[in-house]
C-alpha atoms as a PDB file:
ATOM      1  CA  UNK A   1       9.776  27.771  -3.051  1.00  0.00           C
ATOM      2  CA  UNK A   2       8.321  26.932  -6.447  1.00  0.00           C
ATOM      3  CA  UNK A   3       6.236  23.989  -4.725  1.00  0.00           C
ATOM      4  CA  UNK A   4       5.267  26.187  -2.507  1.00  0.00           C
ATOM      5  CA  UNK A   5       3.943  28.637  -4.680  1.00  0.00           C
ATOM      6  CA  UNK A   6       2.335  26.364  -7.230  1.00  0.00           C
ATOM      7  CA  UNK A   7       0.234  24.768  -4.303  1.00  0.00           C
ATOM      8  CA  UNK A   8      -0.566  28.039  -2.973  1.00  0.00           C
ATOM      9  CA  UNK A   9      -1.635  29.102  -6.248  1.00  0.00           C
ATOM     10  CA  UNK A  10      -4.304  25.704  -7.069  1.00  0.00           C
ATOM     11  CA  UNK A  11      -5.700  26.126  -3.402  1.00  0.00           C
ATOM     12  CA  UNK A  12      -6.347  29.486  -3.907  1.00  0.00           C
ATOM     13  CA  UNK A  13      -7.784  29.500  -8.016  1.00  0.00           C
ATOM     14  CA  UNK A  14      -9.879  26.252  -6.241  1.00  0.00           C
ATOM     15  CA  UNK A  15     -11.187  27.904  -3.069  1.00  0.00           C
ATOM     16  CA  UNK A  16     -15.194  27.832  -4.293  1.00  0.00           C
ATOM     17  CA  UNK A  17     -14.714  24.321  -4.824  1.00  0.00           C
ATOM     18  CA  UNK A  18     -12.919  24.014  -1.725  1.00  0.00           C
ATOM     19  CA  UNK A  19     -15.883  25.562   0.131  1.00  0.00           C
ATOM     20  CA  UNK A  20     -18.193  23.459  -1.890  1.00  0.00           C
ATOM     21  CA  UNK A  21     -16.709  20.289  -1.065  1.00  0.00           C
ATOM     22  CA  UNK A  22     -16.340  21.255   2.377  1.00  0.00           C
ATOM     23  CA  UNK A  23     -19.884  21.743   3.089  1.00  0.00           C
ATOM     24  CA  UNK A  24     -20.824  18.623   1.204  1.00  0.00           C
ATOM     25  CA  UNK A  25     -18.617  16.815   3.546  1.00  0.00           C
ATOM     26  CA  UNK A  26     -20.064  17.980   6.660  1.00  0.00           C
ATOM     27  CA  UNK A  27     -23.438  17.133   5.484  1.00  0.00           C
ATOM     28  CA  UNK A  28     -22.844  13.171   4.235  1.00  0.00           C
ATOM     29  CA  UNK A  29     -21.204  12.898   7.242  1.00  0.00           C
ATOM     30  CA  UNK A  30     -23.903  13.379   9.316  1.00  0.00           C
ATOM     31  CA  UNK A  31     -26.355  12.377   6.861  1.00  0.00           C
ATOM     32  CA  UNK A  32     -27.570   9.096   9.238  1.00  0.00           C
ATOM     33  CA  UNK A  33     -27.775  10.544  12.557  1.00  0.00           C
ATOM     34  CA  UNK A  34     -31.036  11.828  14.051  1.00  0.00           C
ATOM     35  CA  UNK A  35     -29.395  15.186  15.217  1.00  0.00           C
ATOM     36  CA  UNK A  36     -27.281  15.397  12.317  1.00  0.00           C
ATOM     37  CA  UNK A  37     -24.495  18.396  12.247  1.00  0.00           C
ATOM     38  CA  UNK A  38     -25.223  19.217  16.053  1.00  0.00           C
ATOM     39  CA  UNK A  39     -22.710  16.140  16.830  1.00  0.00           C
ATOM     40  CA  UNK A  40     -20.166  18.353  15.402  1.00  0.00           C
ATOM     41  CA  UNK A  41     -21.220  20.649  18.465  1.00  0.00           C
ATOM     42  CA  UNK A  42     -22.307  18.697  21.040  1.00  0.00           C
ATOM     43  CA  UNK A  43     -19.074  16.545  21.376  1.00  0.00           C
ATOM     44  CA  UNK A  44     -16.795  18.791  21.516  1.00  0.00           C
ATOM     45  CA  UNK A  45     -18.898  20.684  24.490  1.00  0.00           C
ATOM     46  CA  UNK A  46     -18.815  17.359  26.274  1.00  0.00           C
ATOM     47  CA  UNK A  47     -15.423  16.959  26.355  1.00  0.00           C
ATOM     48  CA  UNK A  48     -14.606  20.475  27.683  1.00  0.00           C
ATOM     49  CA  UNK A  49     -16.894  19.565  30.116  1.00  0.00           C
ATOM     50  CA  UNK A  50     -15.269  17.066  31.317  1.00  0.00           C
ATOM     51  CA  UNK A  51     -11.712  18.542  31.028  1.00  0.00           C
ATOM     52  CA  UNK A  52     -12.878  21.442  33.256  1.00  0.00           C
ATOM     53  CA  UNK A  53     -13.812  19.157  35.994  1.00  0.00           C
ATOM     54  CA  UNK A  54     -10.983  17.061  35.964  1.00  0.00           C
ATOM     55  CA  UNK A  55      -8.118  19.197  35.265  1.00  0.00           C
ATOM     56  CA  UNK A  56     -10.430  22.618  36.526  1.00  0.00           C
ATOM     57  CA  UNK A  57     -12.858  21.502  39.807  1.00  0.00           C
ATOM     58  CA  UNK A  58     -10.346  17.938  40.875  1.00  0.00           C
ATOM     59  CA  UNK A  59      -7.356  18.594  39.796  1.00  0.00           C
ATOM     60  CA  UNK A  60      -6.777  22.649  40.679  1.00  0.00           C
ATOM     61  CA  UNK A  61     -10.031  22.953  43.072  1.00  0.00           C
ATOM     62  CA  UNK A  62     -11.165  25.805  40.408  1.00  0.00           C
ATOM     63  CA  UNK A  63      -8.644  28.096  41.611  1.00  0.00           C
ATOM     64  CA  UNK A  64      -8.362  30.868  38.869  1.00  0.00           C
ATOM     65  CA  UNK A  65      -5.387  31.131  36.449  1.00  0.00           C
ATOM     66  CA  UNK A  66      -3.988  34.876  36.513  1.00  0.00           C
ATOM     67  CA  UNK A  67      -7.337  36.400  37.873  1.00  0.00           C
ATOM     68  CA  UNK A  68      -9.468  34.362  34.667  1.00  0.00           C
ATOM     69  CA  UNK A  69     -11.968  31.391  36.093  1.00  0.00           C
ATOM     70  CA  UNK A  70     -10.067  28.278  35.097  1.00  0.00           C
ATOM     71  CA  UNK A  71     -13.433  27.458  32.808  1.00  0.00           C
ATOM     72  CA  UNK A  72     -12.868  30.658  30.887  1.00  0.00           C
ATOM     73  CA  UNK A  73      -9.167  30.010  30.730  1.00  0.00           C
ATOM     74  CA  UNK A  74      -9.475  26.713  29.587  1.00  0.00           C
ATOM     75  CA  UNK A  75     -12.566  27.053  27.319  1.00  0.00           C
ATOM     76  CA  UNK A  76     -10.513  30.183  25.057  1.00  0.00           C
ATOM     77  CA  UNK A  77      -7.329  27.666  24.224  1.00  0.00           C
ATOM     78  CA  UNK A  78      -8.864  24.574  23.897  1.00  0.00           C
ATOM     79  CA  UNK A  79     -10.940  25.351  21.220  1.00  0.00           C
ATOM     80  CA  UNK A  80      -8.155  24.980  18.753  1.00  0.00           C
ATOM     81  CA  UNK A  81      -7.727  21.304  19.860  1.00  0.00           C
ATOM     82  CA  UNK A  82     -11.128  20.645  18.336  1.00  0.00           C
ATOM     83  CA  UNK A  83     -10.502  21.573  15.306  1.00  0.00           C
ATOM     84  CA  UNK A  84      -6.588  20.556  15.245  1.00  0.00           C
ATOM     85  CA  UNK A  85      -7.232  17.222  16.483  1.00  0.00           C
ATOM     86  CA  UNK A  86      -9.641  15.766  13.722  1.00  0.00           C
ATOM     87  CA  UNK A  87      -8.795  18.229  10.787  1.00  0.00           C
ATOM     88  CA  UNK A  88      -4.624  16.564  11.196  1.00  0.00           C
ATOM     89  CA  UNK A  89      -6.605  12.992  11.733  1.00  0.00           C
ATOM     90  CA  UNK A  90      -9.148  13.046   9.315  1.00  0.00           C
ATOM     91  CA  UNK A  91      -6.758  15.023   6.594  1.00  0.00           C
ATOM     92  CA  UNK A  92      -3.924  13.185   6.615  1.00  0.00           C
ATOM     93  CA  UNK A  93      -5.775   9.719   5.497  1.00  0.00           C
ATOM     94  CA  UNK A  94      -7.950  12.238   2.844  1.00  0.00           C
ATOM     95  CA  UNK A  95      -5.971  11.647  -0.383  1.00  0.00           C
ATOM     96  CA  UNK A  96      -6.067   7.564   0.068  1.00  0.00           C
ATOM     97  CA  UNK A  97      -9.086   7.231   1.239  1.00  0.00           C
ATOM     98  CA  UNK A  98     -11.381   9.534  -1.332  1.00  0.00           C
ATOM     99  CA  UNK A  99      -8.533   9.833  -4.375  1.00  0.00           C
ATOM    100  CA  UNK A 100     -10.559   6.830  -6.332  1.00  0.00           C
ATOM    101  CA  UNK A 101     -14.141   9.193  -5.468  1.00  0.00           C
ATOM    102  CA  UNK A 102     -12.246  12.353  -7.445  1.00  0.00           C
ATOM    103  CA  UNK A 103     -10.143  10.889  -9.864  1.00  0.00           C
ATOM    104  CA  UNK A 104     -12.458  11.440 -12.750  1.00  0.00           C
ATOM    105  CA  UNK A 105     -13.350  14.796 -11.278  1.00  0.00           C
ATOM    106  CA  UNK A 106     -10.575  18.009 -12.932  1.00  0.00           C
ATOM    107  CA  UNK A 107      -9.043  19.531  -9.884  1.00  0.00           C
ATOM    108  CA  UNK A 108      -5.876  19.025  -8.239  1.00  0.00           C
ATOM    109  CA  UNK A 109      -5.503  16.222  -5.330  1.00  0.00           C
ATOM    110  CA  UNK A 110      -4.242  19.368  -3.150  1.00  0.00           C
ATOM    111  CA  UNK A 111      -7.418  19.823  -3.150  1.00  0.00           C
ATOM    112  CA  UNK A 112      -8.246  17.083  -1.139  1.00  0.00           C
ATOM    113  CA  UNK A 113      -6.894  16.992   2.118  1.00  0.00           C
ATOM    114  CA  UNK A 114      -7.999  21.195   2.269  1.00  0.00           C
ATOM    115  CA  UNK A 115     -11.296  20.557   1.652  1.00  0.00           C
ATOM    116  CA  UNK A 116     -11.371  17.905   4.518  1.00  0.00           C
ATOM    117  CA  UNK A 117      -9.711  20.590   6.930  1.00  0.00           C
ATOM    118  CA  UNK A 118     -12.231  23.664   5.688  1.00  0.00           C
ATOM    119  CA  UNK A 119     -14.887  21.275   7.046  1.00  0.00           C
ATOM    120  CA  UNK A 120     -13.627  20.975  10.839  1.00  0.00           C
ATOM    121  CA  UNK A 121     -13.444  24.697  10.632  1.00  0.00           C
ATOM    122  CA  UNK A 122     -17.222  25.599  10.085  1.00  0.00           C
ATOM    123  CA  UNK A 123     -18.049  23.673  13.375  1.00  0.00           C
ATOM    124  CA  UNK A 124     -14.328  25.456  15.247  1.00  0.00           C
ATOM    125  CA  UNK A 125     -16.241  28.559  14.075  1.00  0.00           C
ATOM    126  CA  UNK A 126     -19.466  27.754  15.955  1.00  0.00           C
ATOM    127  CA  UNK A 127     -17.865  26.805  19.104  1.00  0.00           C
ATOM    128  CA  UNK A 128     -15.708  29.321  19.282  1.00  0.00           C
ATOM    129  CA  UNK A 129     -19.101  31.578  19.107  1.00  0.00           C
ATOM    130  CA  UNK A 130     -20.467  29.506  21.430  1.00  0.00           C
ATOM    131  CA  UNK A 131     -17.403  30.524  23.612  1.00  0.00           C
ATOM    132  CA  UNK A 132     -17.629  34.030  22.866  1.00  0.00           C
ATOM    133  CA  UNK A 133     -21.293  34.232  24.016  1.00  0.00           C
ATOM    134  CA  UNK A 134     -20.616  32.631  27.193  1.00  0.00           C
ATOM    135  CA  UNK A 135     -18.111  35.523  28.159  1.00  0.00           C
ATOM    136  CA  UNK A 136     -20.632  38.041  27.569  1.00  0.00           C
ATOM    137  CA  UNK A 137     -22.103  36.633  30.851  1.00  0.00           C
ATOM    138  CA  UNK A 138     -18.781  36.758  32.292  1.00  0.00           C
ATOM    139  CA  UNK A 139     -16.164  39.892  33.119  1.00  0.00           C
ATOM    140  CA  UNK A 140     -15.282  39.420  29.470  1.00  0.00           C
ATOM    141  CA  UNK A 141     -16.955  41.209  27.006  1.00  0.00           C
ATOM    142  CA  UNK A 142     -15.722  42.170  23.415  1.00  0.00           C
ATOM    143  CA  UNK A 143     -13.111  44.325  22.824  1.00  0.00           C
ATOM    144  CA  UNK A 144     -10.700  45.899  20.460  1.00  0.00           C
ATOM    145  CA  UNK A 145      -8.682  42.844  21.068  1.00  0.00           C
ATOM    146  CA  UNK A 146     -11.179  40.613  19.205  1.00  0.00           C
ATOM    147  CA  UNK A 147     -10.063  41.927  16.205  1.00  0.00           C
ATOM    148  CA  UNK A 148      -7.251  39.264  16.673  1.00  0.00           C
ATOM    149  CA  UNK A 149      -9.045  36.477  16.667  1.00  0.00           C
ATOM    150  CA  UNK A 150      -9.477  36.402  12.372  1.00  0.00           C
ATOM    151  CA  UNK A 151      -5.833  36.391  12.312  1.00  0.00           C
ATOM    152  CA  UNK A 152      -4.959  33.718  14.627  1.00  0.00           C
ATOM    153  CA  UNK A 153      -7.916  31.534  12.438  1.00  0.00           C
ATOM    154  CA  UNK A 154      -6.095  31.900   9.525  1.00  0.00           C
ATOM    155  CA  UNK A 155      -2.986  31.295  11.155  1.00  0.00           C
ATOM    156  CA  UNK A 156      -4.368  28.231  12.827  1.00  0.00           C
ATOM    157  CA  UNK A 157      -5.909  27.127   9.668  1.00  0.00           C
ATOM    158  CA  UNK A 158      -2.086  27.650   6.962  1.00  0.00           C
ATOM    159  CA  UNK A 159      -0.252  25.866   9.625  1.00  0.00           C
ATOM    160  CA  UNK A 160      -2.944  23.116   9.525  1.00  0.00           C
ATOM    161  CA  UNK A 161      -2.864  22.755   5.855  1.00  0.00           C
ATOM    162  CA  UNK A 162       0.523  22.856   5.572  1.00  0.00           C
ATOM    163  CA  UNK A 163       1.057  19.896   8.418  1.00  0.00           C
ATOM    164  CA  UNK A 164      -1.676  18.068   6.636  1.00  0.00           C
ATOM    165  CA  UNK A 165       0.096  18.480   3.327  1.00  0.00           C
ATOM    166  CA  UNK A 166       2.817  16.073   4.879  1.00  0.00           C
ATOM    167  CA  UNK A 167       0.856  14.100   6.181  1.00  0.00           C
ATOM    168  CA  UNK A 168      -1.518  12.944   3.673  1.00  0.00           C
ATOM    169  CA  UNK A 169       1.397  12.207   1.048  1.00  0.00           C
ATOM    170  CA  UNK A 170       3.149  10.157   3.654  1.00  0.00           C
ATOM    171  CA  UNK A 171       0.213   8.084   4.162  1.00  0.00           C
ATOM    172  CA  UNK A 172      -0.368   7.376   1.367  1.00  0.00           C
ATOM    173  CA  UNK A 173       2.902   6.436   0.541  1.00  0.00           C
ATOM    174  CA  UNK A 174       3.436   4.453   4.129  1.00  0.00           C
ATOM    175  CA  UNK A 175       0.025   3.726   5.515  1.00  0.00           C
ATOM    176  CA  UNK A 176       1.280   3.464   8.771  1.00  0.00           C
ATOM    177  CA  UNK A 177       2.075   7.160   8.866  1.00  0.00           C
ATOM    178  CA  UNK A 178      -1.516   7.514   9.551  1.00  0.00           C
ATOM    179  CA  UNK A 179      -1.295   4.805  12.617  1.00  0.00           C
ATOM    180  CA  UNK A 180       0.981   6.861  13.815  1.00  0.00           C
ATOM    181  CA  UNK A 181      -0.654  10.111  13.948  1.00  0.00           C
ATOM    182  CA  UNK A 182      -3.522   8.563  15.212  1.00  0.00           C
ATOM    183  CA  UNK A 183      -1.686   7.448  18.090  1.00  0.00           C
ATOM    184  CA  UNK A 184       0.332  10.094  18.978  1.00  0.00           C
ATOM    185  CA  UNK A 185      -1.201  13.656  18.634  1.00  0.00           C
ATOM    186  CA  UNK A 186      -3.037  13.218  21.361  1.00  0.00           C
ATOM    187  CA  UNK A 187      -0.166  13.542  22.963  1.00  0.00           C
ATOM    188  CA  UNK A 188      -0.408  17.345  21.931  1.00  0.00           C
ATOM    189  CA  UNK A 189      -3.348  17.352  23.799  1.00  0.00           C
ATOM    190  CA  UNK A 190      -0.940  17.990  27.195  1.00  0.00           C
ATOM    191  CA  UNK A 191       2.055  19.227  25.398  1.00  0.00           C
ATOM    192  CA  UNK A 192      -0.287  22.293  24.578  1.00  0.00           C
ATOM    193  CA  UNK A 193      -1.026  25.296  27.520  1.00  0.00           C
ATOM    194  CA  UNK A 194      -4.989  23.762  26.915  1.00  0.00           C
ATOM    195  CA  UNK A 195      -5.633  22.589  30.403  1.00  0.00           C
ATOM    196  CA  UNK A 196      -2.429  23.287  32.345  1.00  0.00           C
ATOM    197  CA  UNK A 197      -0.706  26.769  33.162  1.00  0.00           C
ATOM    198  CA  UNK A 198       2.473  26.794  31.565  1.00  0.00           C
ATOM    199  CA  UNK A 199       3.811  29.816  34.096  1.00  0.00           C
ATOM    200  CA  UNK A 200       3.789  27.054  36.638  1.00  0.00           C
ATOM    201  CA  UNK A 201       6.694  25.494  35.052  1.00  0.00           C
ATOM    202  CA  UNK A 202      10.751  26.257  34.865  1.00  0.00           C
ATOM    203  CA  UNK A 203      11.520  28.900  32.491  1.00  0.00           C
ATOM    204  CA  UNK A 204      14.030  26.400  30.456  1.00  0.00           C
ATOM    205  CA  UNK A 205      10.697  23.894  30.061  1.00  0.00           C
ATOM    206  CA  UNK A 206       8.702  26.765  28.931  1.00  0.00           C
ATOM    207  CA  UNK A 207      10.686  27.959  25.820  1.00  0.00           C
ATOM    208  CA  UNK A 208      10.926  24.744  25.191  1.00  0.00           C
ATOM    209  CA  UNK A 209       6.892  24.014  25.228  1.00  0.00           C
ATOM    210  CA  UNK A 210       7.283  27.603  22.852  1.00  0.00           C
ATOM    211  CA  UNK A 211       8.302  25.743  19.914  1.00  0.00           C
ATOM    212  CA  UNK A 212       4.805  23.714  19.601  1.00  0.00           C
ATOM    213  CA  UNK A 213       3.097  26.198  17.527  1.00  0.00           C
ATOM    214  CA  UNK A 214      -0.319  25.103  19.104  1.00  0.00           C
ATOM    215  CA  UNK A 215       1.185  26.953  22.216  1.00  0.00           C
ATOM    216  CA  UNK A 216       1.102  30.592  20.130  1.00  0.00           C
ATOM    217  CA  UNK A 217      -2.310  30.147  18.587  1.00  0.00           C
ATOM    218  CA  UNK A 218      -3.828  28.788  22.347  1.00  0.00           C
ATOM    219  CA  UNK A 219      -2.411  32.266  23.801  1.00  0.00           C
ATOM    220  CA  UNK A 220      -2.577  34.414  20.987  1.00  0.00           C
ATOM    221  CA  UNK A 221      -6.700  33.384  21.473  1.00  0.00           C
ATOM    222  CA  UNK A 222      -6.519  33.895  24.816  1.00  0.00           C
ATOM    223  CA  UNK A 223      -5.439  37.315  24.885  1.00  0.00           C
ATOM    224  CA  UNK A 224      -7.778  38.299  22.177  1.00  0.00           C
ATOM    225  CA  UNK A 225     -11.364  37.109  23.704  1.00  0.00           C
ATOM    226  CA  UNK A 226      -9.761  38.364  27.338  1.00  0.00           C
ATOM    227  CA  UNK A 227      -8.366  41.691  25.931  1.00  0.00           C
ATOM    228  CA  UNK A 228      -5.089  41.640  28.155  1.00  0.00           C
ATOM    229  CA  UNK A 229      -2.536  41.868  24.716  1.00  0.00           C
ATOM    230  CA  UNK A 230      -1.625  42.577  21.280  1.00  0.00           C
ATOM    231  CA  UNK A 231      -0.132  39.549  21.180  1.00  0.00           C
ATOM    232  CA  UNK A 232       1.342  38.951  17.881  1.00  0.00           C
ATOM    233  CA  UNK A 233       2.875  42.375  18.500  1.00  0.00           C
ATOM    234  CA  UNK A 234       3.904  42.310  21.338  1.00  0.00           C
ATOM    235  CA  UNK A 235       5.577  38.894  20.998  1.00  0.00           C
ATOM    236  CA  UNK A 236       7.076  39.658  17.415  1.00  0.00           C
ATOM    237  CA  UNK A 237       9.862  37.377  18.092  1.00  0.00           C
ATOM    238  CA  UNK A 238       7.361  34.491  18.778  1.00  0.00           C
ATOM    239  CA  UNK A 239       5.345  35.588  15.643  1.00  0.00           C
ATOM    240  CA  UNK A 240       8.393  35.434  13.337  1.00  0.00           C
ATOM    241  CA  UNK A 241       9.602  31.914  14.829  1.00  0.00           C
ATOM    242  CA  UNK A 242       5.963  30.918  14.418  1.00  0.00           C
ATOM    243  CA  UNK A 243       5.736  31.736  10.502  1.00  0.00           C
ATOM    244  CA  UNK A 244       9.399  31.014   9.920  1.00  0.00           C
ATOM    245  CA  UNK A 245       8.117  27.244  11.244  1.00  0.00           C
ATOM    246  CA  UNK A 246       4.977  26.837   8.792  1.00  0.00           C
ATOM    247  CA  UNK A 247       6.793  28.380   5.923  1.00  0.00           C
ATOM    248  CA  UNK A 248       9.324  25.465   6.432  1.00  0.00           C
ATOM    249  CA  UNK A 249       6.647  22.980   7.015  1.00  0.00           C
ATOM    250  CA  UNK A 250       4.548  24.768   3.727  1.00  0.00           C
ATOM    251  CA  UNK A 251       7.984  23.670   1.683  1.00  0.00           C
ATOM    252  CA  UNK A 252       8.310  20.510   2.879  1.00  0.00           C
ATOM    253  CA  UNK A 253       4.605  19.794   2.448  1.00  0.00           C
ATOM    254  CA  UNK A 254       4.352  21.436  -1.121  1.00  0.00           C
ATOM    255  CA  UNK A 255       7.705  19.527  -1.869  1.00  0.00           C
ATOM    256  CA  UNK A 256       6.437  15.848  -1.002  1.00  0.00           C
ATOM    257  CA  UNK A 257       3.187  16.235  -2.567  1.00  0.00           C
ATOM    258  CA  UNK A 258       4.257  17.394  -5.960  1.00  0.00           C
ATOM    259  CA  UNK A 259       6.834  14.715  -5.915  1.00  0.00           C
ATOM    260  CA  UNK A 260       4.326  11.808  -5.118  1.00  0.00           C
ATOM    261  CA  UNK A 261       1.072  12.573  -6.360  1.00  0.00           C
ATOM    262  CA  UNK A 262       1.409  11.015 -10.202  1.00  0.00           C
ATOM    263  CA  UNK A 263       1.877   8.222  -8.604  1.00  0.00           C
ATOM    264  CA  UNK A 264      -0.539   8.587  -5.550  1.00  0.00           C
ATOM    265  CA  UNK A 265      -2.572   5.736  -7.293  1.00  0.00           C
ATOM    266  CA  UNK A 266       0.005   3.508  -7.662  1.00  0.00           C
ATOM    267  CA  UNK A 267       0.169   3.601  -3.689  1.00  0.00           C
ATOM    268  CA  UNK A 268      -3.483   2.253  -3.219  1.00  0.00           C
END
């Protein structure tokens, strides 16, 4: 708990910087390409695009999923992939791959792989108001329930840092951790109520798809932007089990990285 607490403490004294660096990295990462930060949108629509008419138009025949066009349905969850998917990839190989850039700089390498994650969420944030504004035209307009959605962010966005946290010290302790990753989260991709309807399935398989976190922030969305539940109320249990599980994986993460990070250079 005292890892824990220290590395909550030097993300929070460092969040300016955080921001700071974040922003920085969004912009020299598009610095070379004609349309710039827009790539950070325009993939991501792409791929929905063709999600919807693979798993929405060919694979279902756009039947609807409990009364919600599949492209709504769909479009609500998956946004969480694009920012899950390349803030675990891209964070977990931060601290080898930029430690020699800020090792004259004075702030701690926690630092590091949060900063990388704070940038993937600026361009979740657009899409998902991207979203948003596309269910104006729809039967889903804001409601009470949106006031959900900052929660389920920040939820989204802890659990992320404290995965990452892991995953970056194990790196760059054993590179191939980040081989790993990079070939099996995808895997999350369909492990995750994104593009499939998970009341389809046996009840035993669904409480067992319950314990991927990703499956509580994908409905917890959902039922904010469509305004059918209070979820994090009304699923308390879920809640609990879902904090219980990034508390443990804040530990663990806090744990390894203030075990290994003296020596963090000695690894490259």
């Amino acid at each position: 708990m005292k890892a824990l607490l220290k590395i909550a403490n030097e993300l929070w004294d460092n969040i300016y910087l955080i921001n700071r660096l974040a922003l920085y990295e969004i912009k020299i990462k598009n610095n070379n390409n004609y349309l710039g930060a827009a790539w950070e949108l325009i993939t991501p629509l792409f791929f929905m695009a063709i999600y919807w008419f693979v798993f929405g138009y060919g694979i279902r025949g756009n039947d609807d999923v409990a009364g919600i066009p599949y492209l709504n349905w769909m479009t609500a969850g998956i946004t969480i992939w694009f920012f899950i998917h390349p803030a675990v990839t891209q964070g977990s190989k931060a601290i080898y791959s930029k430690i020699r850039l800020v090792s004259k700089m004075n702030f701690p390498t926690s630092v590091i792989p949060a900063y990388v994650i704070v940038s993937k969420l600026y361009p979740h944030l657009l899409i998902l108001g991207i979203v948003i504004i596309y269910m104006q035209f729809t039967s889903y307009q804001i409601s009470l329930y949106y006031i959900q959605l900052p929660y389920f962010i920040v939820s989204m966005l802890i659990m992320t840092i404290a995965v990452v946290l892991i995953t970056s010290t194990l790196t760059t302790v054993i590179r191939d951790v980040q081989m790993f990753i990079q070939s099996t989260i995808r895997v999350f991709l369909y492990l995750s109520p994104f593009l499939w309807v998970s009341e389809s399935l046996p009840a035993f398989v669904q409480s067992l798809m319950r314990l991927n976190p990703l499956y509580y922030l994908a409905e917890g969305y959902r039922a904010a932007i469509f305004g059918n539940s209070w979820y994090m109320v009304e699923h308390w249990q879920y809640t609990l089990y879902f904090w219980a599980l990034v508390l443990f994986l804040f530990m663990i993460g806090a744990f390894l990285h203030l075990r290994f990070r003296r020596h963090f250079i000695d690894f490259l």
